[in-house]
C-alpha atoms as a PDB file:
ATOM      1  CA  UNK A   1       0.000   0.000   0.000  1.00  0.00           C
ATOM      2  CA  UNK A   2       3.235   2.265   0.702  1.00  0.00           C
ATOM      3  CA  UNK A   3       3.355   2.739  -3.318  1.00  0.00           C
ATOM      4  CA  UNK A   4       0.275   3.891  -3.504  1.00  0.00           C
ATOM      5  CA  UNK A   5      -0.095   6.643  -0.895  1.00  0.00           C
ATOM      6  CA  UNK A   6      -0.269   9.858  -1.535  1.00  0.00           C
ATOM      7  CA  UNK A   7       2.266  10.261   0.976  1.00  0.00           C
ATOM      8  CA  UNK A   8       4.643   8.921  -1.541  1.00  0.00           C
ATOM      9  CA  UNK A   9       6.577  12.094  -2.565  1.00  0.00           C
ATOM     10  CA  UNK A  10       9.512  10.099  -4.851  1.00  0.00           C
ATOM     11  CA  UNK A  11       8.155   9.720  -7.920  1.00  0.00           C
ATOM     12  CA  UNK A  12       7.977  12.304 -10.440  1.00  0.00           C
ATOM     13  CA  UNK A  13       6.558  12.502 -13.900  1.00  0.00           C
ATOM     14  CA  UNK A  14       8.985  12.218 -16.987  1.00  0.00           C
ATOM     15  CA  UNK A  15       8.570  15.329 -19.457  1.00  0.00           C
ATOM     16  CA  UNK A  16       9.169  15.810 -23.220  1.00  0.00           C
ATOM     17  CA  UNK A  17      12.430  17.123 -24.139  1.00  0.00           C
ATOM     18  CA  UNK A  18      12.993  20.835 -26.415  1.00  0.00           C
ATOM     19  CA  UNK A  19      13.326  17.859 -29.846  1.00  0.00           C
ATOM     20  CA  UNK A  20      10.496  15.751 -31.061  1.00  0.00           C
ATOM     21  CA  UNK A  21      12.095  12.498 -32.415  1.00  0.00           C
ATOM     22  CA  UNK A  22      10.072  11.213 -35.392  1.00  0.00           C
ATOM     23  CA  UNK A  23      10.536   7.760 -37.148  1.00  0.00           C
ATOM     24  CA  UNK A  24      10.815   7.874 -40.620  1.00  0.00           C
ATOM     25  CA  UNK A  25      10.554   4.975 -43.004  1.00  0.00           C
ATOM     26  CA  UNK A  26      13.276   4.499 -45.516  1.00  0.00           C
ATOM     27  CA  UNK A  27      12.403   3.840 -49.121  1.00  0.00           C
ATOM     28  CA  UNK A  28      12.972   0.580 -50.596  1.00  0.00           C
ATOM     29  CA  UNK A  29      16.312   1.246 -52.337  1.00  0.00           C
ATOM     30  CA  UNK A  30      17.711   2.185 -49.445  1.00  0.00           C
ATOM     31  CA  UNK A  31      17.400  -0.802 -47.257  1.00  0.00           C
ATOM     32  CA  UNK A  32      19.795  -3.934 -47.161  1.00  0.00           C
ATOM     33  CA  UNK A  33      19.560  -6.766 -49.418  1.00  0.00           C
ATOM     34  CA  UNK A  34      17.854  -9.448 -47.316  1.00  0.00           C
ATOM     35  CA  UNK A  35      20.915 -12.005 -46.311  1.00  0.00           C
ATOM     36  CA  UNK A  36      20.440 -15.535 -48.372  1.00  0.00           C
ATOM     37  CA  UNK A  37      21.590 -18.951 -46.464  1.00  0.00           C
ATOM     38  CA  UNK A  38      23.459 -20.830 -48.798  1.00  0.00           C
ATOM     39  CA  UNK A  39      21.507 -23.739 -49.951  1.00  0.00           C
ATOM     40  CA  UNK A  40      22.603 -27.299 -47.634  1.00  0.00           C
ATOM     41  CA  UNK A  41      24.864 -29.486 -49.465  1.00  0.00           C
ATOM     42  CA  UNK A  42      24.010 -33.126 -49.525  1.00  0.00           C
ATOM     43  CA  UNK A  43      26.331 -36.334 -50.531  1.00  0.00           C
ATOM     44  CA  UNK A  44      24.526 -38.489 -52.908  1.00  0.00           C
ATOM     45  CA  UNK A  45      25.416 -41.617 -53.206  1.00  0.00           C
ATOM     46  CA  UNK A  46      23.845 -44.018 -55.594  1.00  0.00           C
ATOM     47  CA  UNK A  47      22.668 -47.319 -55.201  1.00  0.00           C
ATOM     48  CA  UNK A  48      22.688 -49.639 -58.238  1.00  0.00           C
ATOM     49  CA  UNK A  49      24.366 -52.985 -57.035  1.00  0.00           C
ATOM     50  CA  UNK A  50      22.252 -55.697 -58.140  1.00  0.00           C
ATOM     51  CA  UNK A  51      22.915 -58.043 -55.237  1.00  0.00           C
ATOM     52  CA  UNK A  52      22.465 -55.272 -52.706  1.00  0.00           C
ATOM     53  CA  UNK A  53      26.524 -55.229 -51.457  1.00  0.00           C
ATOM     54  CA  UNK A  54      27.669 -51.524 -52.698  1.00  0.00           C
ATOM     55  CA  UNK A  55      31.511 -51.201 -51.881  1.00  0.00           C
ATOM     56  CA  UNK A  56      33.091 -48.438 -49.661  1.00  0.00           C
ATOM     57  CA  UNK A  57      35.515 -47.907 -51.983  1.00  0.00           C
ATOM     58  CA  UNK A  58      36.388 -48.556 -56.192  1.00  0.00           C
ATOM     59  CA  UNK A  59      37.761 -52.235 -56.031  1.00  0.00           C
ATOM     60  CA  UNK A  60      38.563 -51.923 -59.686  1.00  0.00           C
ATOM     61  CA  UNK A  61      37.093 -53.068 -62.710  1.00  0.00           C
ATOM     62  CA  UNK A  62      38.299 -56.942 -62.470  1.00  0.00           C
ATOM     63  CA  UNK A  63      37.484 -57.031 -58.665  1.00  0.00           C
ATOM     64  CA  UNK A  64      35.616 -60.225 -57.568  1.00  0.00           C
ATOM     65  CA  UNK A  65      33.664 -60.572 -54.487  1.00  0.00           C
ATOM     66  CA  UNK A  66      35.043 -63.655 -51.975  1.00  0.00           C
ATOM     67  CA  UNK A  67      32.429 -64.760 -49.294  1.00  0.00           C
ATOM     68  CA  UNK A  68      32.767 -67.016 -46.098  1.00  0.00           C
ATOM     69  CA  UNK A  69      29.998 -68.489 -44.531  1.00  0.00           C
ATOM     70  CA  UNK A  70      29.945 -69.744 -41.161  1.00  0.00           C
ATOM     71  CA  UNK A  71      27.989 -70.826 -38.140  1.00  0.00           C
ATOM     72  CA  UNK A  72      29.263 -68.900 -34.851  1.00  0.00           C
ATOM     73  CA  UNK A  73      27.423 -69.268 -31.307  1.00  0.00           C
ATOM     74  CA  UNK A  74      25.557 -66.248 -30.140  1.00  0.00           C
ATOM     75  CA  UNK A  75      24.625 -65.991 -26.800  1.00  0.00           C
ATOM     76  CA  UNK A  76      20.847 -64.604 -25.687  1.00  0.00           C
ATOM     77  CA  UNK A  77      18.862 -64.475 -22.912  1.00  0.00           C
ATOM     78  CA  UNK A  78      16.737 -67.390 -23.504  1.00  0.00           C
ATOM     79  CA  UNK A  79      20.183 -69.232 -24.091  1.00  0.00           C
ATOM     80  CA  UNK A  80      23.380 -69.768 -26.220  1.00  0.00           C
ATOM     81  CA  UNK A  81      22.288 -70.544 -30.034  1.00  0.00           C
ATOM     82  CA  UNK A  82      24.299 -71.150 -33.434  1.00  0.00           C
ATOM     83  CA  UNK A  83      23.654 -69.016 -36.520  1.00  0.00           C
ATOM     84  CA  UNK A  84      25.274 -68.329 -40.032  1.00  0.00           C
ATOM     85  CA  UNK A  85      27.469 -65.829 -40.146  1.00  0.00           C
ATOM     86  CA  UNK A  86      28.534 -64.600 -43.426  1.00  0.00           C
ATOM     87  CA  UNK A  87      31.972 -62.317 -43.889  1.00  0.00           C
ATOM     88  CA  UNK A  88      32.567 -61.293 -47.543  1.00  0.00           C
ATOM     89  CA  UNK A  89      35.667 -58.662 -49.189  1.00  0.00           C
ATOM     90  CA  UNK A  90      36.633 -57.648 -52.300  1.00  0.00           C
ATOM     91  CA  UNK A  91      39.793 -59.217 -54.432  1.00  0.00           C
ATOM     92  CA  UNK A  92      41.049 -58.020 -57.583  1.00  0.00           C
ATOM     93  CA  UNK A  93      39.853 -60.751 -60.221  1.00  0.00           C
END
């Protein structure tokens, strides 16, 4: 209530100064060019191996593809089981 009362003798109204600040719009060619983000850069990589293996790297044009198939025991909590396992690389041909 102490903010209120007209006992409150701190306060004081702000006046106007002597200059009256106006805003003033500024014409179109005036203004800044709007700033452009450069457009995001993705890495394409295509896809077109037939049998679905697509090499990190260019094994050359003779390269032939070596696979090794085996059965390794994985263990699981309902128990230890034995799948195929298949490891394959690239050889030059």
């Amino acid at each position: 209530m102490g903010l209120f009362s007209p006992f409150f003798v701190g306060a004081e109204a702000q006046t106007t100064g002597p200059e009256i600040r106006l805003a003033q719009a500024t014409s179109p060619e005036d203004a800044p060019a709007p700033r452009r983000r450069p457009p995001a850069r993705l890495r394409v990589t295509p896809y077109y191996s037939p049998d679905g293996v697509y090499p990190r790297y260019n094994p050359g044009p003779d390269a032939v593809r070596e696979c090794n198939a085996s059965y390794e025991q994985e263990y699981r909590p309902s128990g230890t089981v034995i799948v195929p396992h298949m490891h394959c690389y690239w050889r030059r041909g």
